[in-house]
N, C-alpha and C. Protein backbone atom coordinates (compact mmCIF):
# COMPACT_ATOMS: atom_id res chain seq x y z
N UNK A 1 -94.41 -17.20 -59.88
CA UNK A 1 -92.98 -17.00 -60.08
C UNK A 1 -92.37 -18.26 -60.69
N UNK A 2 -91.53 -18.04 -61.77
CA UNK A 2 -90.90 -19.35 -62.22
C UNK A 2 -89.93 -19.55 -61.15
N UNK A 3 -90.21 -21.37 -61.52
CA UNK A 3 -88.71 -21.66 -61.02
C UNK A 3 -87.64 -21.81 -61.39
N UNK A 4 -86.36 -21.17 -60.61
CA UNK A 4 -85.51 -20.88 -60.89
C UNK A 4 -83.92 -21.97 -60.72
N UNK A 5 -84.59 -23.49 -60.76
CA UNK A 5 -83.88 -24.49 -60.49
C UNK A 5 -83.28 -24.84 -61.91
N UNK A 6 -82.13 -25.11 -62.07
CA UNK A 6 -81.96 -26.16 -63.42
C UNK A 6 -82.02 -27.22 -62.94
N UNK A 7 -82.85 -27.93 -64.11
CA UNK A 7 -83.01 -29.57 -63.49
C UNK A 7 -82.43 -30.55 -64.77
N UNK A 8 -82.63 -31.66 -64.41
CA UNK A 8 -81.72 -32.41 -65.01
C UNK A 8 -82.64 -33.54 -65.47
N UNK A 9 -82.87 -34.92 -66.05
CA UNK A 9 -82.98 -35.99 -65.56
C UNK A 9 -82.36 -37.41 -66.20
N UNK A 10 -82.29 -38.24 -65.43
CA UNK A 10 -80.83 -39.31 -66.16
C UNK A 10 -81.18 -40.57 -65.37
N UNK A 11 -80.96 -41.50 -66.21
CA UNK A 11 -80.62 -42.97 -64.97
C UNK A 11 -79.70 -43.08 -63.89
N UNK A 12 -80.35 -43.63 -62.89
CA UNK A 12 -79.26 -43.76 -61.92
C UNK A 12 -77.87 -44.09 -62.21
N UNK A 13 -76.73 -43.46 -61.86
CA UNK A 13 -75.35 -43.82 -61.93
C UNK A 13 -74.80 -45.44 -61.25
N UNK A 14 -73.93 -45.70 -61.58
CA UNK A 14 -73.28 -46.61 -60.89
C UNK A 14 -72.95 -46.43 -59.09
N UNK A 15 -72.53 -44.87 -59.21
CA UNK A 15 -72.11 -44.58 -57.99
C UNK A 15 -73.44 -44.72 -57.20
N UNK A 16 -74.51 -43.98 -57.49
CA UNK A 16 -76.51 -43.87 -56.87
C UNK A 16 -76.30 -45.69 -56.91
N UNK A 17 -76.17 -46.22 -57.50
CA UNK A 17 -76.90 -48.06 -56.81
C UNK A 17 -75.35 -48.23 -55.83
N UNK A 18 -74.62 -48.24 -55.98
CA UNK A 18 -73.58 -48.34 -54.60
C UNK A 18 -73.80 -47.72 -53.80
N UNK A 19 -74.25 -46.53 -53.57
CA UNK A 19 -74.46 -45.87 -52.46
C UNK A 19 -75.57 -46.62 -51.29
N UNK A 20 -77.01 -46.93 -52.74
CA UNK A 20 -78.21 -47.52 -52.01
C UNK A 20 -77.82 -48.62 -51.55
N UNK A 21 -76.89 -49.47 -52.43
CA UNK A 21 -76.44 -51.01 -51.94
C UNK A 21 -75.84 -51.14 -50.46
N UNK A 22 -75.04 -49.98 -50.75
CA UNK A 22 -74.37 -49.67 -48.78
C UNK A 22 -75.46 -49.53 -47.79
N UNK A 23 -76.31 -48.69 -48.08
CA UNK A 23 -77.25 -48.11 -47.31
C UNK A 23 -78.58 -49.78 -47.07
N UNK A 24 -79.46 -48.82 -45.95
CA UNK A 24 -79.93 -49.80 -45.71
C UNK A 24 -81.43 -50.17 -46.45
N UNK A 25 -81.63 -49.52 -47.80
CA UNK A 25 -82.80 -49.70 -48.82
C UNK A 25 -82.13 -50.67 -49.73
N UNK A 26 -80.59 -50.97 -49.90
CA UNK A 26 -80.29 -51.44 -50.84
C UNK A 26 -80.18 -50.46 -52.31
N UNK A 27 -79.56 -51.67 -53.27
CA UNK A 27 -79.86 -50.80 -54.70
C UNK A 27 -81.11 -50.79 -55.48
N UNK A 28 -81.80 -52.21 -55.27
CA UNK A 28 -82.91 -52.12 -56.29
C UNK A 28 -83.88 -51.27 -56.07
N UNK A 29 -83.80 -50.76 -54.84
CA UNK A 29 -85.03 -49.26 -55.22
C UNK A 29 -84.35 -48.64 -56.18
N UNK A 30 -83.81 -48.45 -56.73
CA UNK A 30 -83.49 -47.61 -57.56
C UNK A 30 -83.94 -48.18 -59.23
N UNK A 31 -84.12 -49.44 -59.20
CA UNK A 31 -84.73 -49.89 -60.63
C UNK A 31 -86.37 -49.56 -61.01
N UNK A 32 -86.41 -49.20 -62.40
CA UNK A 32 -87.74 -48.78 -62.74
C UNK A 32 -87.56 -46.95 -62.06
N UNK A 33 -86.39 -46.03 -61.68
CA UNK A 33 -86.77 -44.90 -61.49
C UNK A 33 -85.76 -44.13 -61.81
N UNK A 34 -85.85 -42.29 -62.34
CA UNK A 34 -85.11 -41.89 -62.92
C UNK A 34 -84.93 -41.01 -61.84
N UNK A 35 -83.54 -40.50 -62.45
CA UNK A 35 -82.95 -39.35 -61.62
C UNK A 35 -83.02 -37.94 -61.63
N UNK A 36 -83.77 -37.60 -60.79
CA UNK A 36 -83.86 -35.65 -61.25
C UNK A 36 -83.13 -34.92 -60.26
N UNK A 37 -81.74 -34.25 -60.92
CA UNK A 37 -81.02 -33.50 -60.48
C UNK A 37 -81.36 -31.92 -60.27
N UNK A 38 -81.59 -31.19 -59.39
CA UNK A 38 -81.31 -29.96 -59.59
C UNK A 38 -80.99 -29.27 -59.25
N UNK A 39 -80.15 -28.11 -59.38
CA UNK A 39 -79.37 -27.25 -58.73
C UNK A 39 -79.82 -25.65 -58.80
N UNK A 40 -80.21 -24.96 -57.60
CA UNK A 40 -80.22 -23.37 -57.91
C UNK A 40 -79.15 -22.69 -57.87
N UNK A 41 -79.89 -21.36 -57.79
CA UNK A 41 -79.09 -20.00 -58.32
C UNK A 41 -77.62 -19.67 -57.78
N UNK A 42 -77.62 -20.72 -56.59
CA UNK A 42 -76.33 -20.04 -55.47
C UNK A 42 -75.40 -21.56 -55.58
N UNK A 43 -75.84 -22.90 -56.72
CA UNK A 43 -75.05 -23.81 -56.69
C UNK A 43 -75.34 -24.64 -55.88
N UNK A 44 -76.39 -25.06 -55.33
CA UNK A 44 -76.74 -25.69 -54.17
C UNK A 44 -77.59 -27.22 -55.20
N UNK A 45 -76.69 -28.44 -54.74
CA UNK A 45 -77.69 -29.19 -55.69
C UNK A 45 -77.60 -30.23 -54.67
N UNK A 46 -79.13 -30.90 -55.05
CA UNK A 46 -79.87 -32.16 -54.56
C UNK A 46 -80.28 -33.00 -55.57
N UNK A 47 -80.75 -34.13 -55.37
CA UNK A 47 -81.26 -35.27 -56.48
C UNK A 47 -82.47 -35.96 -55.58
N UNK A 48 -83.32 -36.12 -56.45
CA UNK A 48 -84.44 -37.41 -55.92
C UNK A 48 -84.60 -38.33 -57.17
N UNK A 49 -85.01 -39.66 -56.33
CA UNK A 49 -85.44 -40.54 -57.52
C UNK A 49 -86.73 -41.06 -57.85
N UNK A 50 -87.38 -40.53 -59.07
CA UNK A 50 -88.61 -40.86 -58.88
C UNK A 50 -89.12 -42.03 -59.85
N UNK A 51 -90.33 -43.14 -59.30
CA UNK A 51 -90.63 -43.91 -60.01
C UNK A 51 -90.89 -43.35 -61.41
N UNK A 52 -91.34 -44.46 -62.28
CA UNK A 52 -91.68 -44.00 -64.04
C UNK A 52 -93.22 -43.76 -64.23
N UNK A 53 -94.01 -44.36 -63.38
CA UNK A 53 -95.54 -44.02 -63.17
C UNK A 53 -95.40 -42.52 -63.31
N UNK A 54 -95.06 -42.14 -61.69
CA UNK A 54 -95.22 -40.78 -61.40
C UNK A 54 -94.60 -39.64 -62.18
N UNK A 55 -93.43 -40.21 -62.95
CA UNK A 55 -92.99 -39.45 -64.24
C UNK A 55 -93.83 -39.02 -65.24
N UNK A 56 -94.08 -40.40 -65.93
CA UNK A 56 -95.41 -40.24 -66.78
C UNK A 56 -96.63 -39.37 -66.49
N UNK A 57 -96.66 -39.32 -65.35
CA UNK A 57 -98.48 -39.40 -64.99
C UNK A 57 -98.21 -37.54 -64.82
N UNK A 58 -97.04 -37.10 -64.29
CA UNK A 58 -97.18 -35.49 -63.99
C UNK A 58 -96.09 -34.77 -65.33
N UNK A 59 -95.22 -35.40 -65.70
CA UNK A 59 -94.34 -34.65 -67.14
C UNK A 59 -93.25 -34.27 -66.79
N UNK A 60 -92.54 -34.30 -67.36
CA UNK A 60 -91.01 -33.42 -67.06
C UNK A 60 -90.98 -32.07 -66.68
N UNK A 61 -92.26 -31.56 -67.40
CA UNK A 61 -91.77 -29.82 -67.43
C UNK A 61 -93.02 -29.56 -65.88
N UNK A 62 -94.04 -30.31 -65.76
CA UNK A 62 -94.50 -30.28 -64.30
C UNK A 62 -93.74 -30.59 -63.37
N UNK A 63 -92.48 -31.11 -63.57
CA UNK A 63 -91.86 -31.66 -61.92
C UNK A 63 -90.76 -30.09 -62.33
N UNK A 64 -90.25 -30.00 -63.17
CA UNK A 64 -89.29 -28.90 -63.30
C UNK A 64 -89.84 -27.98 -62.72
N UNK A 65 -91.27 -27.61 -62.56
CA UNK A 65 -91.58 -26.32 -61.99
C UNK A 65 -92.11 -26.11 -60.87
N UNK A 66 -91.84 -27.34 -60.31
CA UNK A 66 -92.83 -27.95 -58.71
C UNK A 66 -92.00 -28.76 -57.85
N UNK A 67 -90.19 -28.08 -58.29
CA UNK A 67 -89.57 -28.90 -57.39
C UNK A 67 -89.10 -27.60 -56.30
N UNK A 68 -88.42 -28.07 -54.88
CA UNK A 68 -88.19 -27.24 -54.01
C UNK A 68 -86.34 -27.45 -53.48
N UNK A 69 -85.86 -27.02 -53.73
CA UNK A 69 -84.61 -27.31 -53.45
C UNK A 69 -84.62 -26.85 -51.76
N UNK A 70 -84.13 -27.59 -50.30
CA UNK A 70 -84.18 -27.23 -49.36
C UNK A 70 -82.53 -27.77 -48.99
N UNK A 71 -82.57 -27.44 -47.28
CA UNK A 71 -81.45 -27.95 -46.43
C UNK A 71 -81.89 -28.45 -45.54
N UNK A 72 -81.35 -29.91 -45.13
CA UNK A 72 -81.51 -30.04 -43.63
C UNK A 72 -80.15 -29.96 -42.83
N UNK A 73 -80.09 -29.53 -41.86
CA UNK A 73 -79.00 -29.06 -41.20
C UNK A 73 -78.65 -30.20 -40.13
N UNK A 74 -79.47 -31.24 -39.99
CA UNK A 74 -79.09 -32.62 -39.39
C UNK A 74 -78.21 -33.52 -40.17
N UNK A 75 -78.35 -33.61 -41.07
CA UNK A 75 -78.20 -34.58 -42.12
C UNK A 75 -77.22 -33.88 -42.50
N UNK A 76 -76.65 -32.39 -43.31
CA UNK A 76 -75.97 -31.64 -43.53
C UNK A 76 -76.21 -31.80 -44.73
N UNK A 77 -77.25 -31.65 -45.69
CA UNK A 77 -77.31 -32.37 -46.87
C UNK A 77 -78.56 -31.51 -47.65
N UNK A 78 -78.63 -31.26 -48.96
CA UNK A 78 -79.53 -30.57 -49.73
C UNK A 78 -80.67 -31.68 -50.11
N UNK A 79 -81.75 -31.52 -50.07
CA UNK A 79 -83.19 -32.15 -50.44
C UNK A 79 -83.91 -31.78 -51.56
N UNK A 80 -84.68 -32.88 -51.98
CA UNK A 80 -85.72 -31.87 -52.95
C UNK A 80 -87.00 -32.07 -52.58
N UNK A 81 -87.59 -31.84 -52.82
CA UNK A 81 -89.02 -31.65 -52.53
C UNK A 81 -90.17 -31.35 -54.16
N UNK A 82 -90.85 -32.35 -53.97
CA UNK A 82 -91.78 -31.84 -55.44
C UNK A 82 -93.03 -32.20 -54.89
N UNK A 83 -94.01 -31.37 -55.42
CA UNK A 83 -95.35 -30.83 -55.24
C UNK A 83 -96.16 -30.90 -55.95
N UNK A 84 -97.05 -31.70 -55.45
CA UNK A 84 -98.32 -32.39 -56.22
C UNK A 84 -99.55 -31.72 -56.17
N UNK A 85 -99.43 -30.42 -55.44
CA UNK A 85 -100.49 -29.76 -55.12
C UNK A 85 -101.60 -29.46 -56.29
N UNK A 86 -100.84 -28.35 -57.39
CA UNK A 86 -100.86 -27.89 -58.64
C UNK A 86 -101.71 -28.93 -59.65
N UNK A 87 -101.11 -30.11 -59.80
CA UNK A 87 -101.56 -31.37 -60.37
C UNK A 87 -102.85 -31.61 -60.46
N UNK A 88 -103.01 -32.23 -58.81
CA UNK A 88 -104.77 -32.75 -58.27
C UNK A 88 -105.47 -31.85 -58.25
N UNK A 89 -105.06 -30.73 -58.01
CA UNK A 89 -106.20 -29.95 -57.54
C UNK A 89 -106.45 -28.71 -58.60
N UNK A 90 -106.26 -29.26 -60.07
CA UNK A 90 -106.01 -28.29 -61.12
C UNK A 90 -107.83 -28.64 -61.53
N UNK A 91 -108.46 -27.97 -61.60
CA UNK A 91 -110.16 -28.06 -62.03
C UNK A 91 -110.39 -28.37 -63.21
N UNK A 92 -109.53 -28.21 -64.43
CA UNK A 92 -109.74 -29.15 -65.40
C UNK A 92 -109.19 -30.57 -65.68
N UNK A 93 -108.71 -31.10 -64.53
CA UNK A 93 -108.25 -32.48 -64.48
C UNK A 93 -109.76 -33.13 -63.72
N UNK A 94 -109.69 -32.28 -62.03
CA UNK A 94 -110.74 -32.59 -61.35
C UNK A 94 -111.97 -31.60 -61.14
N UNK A 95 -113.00 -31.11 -62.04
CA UNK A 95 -113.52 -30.37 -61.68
C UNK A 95 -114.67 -30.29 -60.65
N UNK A 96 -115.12 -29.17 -59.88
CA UNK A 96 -115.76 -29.06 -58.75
C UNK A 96 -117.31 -29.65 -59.24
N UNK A 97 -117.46 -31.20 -58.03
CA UNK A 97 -118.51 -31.62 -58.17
C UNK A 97 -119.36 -31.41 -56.55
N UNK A 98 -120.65 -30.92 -56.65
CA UNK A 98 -121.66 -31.22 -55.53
C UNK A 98 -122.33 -32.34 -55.07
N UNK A 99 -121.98 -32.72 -54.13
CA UNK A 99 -122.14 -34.14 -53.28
C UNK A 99 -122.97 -34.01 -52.42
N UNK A 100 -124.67 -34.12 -52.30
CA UNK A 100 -125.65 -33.57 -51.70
C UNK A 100 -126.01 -35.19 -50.73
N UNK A 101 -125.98 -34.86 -49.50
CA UNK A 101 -125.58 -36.08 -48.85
C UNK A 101 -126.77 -36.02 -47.60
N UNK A 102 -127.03 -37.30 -46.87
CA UNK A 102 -128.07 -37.28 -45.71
C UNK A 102 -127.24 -37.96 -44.71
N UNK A 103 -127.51 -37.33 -43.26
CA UNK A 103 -126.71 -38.00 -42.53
C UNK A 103 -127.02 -39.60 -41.76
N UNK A 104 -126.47 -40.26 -41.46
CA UNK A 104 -126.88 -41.50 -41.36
C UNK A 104 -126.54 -42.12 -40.21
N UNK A 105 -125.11 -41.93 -39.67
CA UNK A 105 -124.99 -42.17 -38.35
C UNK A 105 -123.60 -42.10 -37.28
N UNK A 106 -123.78 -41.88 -36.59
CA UNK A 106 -121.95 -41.81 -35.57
C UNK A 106 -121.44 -43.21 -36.03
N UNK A 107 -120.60 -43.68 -36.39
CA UNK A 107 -120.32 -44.84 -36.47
C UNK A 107 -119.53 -45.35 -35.18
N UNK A 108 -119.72 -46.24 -34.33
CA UNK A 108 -120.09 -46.84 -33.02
C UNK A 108 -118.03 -47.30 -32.95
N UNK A 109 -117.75 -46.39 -31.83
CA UNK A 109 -116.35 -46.28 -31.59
C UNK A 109 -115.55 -45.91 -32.13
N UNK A 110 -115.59 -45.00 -33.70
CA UNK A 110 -114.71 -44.39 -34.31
C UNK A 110 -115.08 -43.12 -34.17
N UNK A 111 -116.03 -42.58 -33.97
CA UNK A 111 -116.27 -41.31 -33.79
C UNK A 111 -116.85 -40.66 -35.87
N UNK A 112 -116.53 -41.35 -36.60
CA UNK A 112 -116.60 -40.79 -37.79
C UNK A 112 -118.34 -40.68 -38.16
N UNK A 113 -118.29 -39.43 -38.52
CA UNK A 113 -119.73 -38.99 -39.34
C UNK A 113 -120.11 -40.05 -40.59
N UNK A 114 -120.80 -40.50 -40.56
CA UNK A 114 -121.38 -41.46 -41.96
C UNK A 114 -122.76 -40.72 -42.57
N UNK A 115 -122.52 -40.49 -43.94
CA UNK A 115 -123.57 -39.58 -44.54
C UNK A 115 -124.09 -41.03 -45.60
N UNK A 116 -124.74 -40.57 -46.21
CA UNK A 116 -125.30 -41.53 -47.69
C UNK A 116 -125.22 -39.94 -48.75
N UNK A 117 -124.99 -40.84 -49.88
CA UNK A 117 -125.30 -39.83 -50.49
C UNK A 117 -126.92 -39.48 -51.28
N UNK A 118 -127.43 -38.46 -51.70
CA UNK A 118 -129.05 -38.78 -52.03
C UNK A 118 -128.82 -38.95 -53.56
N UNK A 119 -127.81 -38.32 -54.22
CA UNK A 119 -128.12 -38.75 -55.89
C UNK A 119 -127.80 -39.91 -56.18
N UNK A 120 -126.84 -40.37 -55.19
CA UNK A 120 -125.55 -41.72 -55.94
C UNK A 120 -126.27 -42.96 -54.94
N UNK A 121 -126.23 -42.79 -53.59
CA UNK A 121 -126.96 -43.74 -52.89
C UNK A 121 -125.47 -44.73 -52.19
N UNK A 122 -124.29 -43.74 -52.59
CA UNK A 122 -123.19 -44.16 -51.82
C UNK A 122 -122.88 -43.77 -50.40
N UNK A 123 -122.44 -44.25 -49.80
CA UNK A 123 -122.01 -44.03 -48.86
C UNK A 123 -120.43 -43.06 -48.67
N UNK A 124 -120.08 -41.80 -47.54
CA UNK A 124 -119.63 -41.20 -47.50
C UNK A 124 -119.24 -41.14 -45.63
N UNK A 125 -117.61 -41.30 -45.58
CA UNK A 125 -117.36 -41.15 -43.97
C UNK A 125 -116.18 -39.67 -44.17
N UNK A 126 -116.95 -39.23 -42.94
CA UNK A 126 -116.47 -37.86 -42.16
C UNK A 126 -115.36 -37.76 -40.72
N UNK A 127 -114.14 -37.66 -41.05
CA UNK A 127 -113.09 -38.01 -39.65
C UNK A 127 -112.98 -36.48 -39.38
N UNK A 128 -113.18 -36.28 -38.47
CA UNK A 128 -112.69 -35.07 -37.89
C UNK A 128 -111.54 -35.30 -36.87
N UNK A 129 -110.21 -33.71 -36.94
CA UNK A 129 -109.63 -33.91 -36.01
C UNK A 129 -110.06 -32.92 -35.13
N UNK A 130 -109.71 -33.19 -33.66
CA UNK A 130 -110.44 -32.39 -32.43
C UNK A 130 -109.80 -31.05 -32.64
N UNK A 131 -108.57 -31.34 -32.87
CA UNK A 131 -107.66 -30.02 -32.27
C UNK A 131 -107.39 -29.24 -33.72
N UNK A 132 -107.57 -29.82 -34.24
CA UNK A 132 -107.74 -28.62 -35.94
C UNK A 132 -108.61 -28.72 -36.58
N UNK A 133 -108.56 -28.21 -37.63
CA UNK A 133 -110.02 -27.66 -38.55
C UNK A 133 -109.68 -28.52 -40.10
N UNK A 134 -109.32 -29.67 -39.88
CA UNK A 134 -109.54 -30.71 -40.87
C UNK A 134 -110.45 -31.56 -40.74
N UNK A 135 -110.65 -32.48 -41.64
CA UNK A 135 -111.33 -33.28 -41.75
C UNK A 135 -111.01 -34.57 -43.18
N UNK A 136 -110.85 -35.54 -42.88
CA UNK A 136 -110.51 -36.68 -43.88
C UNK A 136 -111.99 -37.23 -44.41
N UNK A 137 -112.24 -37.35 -45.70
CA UNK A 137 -113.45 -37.85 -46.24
C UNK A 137 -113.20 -39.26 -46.64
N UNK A 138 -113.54 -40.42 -46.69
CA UNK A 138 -113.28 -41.68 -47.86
C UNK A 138 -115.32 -41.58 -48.05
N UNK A 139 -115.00 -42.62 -49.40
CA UNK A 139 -115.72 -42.83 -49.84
C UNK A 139 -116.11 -44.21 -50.30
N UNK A 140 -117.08 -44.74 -50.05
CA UNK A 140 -117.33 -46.11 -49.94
C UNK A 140 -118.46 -46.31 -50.94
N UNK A 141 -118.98 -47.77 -51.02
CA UNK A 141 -119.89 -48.19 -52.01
C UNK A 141 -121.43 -48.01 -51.52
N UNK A 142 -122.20 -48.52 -51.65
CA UNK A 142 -123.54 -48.52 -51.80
C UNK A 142 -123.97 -49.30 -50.54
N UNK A 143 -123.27 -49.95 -50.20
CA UNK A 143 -123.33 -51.03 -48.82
C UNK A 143 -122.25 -50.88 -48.01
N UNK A 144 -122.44 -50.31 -46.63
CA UNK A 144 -121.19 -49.84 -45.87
C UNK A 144 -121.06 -51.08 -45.12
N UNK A 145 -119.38 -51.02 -45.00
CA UNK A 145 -118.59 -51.98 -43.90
C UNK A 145 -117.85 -51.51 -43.74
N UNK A 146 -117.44 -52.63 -42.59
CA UNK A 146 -116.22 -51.99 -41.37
C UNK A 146 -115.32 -51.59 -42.39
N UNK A 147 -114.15 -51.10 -41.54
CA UNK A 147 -112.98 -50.56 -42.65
C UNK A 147 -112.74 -50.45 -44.37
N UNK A 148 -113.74 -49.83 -44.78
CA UNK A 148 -113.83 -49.68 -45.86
C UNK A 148 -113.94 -48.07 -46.22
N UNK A 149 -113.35 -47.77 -47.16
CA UNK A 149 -113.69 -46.38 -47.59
C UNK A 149 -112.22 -46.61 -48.62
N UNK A 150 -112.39 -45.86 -49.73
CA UNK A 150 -111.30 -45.08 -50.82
C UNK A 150 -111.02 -43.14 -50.46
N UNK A 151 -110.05 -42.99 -50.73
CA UNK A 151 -109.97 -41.54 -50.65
C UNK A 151 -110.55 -41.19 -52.01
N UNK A 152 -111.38 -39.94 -51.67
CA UNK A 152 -111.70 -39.44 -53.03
C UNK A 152 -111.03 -38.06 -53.85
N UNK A 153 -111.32 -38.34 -54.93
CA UNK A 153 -110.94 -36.65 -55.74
C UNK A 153 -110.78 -35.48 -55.26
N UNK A 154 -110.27 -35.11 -55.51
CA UNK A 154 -109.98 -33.13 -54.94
C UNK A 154 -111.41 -32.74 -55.89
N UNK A 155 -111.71 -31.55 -55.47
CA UNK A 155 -112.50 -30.88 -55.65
C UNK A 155 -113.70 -30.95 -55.78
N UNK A 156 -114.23 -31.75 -54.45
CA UNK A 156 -115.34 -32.76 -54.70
C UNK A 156 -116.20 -31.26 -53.23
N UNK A 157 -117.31 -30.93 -53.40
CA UNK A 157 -118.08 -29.95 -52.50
C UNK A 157 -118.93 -31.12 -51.88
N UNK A 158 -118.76 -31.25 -50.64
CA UNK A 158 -120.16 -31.71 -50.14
C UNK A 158 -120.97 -30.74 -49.11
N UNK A 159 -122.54 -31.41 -49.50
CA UNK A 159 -123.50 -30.76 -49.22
C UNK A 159 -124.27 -30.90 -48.23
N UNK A 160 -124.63 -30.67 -46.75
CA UNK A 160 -125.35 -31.24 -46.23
C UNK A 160 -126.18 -30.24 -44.90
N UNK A 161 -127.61 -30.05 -44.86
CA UNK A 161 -128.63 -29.30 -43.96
C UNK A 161 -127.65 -27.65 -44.54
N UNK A 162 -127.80 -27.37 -45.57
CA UNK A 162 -127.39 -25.80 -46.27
C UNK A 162 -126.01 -25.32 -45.90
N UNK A 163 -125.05 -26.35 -45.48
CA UNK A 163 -123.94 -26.23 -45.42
C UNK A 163 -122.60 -26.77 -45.95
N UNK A 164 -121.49 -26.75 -46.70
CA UNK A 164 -120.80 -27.25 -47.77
C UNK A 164 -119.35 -27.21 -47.15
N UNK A 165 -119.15 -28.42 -47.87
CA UNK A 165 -117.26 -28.66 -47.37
C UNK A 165 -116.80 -28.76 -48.40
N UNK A 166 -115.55 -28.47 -48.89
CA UNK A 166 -114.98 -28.91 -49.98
C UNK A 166 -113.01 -29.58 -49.41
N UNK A 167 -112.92 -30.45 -50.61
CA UNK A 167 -111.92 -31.26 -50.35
C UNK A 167 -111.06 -30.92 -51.51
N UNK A 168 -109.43 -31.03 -50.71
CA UNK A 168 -108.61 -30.77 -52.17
C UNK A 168 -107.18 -31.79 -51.78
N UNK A 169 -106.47 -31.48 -52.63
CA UNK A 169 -105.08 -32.85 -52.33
C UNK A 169 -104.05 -31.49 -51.52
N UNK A 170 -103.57 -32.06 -50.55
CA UNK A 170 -102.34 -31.52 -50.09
C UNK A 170 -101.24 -32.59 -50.00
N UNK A 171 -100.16 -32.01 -50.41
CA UNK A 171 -98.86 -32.69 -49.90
C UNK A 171 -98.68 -33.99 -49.22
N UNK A 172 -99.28 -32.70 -47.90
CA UNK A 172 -99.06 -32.99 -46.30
C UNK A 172 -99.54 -34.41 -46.32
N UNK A 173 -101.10 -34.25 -46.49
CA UNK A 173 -102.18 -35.66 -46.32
C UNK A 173 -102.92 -35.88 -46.98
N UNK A 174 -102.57 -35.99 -48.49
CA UNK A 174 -103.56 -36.27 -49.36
C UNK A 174 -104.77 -35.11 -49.80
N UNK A 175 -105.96 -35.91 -50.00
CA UNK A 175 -106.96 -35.51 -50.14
C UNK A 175 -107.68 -35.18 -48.57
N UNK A 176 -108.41 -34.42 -48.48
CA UNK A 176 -108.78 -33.64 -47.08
C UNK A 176 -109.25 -32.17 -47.28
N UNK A 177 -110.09 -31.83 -46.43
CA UNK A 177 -111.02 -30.46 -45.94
C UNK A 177 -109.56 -29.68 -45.60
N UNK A 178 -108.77 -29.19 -45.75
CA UNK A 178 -107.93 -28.05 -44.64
C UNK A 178 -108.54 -27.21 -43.88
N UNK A 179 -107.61 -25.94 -43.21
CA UNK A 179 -108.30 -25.20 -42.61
C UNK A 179 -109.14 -24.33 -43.82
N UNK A 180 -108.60 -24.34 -44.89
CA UNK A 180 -108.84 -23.14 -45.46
C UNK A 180 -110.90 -23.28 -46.35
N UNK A 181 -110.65 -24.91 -45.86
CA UNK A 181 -112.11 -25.40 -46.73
C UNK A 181 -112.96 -26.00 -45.52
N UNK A 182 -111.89 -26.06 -44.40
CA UNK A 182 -112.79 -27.23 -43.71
C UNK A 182 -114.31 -26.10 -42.56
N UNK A 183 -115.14 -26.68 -42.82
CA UNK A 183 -116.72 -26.02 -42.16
C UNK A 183 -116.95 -26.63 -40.99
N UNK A 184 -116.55 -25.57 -39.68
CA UNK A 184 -116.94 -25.85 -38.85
C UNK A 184 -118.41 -26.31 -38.37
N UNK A 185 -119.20 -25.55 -38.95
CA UNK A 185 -120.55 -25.46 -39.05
C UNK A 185 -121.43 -27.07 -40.07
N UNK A 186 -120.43 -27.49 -40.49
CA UNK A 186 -120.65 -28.92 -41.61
C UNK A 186 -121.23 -29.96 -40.22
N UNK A 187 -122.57 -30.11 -39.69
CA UNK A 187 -122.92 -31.24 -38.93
C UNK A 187 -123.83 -32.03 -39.36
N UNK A 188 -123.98 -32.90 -38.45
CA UNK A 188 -125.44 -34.05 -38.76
C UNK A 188 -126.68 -33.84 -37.88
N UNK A 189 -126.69 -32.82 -37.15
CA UNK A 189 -127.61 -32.02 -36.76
C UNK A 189 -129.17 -31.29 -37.75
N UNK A 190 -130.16 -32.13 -37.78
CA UNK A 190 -131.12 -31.26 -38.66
C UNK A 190 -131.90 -30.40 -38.30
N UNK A 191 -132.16 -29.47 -39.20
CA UNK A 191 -132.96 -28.04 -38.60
C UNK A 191 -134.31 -28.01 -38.48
């Protein structure tokens, strides 16, 4: 379904850096970022300000169609919301790679799964949460240490004893297994 927002985008006003200057971010967040106004069907308008990276990097006509106009009823005030989902997890940006991995060990008081990988010879950590059906992946170098890991790519499958997880970007938390990918059955258990 298109969206049905008109959007706008402009440099911050005089009035937007007085406002921030009052407030307690100040004005200079507001330097280096533009303003995207938009308003729907019933007149309801919000603004966010977004850096020039993240401008660049997703397009005008991608944020125009991935913004969410909401309410919060605390605040009494209209929001926007834009969605990166579409972006990362588009298969010709990131396409689906198989990550065929050996397991290697509990890592000693974090609870996280540590795999190796067998083609790359990298190292790969597994967070599970207890009470849902996620799971956070980073990905580390060739020589594991403490607190180390990068988040990796969406659409990355891993492989391990004939069972597969796959990872994609959400909103919510990044890159991560959801419910909808995450494998209960994904252990370090061999058969």
């Amino acid at each position: 379904m298109k969206n049905l927002l008109q959007v706008t985008f402009s440099k911050p006003s005089p009035e937007d850096y007085k406002e921030f200057a009052d407030s307690y971010a100040g004005s200079s967040v507001l330097d280096g970022r533009t303003k995207v106004t938009a308003t729907d069907a019933e007149g309801h308008t919000a603004a966010m300000f977004i850096d020039e990276e993240r401008l660049q990097r997703l397009g005008e006509e991608y944020i125009k169609t991935h913004l969410t106009i909401y309410y919060i009823n605390f605040f009494e005030n209209w929001y926007l919301k834009l969605s990166e989902n579409d972006y990362y997890n588009d298969p010709q940006r990131h396409p689906e790679k198989i990550i065929r991995l050996k397991f290697v060990e509990i890592e000693n008081g974090t609870g996280r799964e540590i795999y190796k990988g067998i083609d790359t010879g990298r190292y790969y950590l597994r967070e599970c949460e207890k009470k849902e059906d996620f799971a956070k992946w980073y990905i580390c170098g060739k020589r594991r240490h403490t607190d180390d890991g990068d988040e990796p790519r969406p659409n990355l499958i891993f492989e391990y004893n004939g069972q597969t997880e796959k990872i994609r970007f959400d909103d919510w938390n990044g890159v991560a297994a959801y419910s909808d990918t995450f494998n209960k059955n994904f252990n370090r258990r061999e058969k």
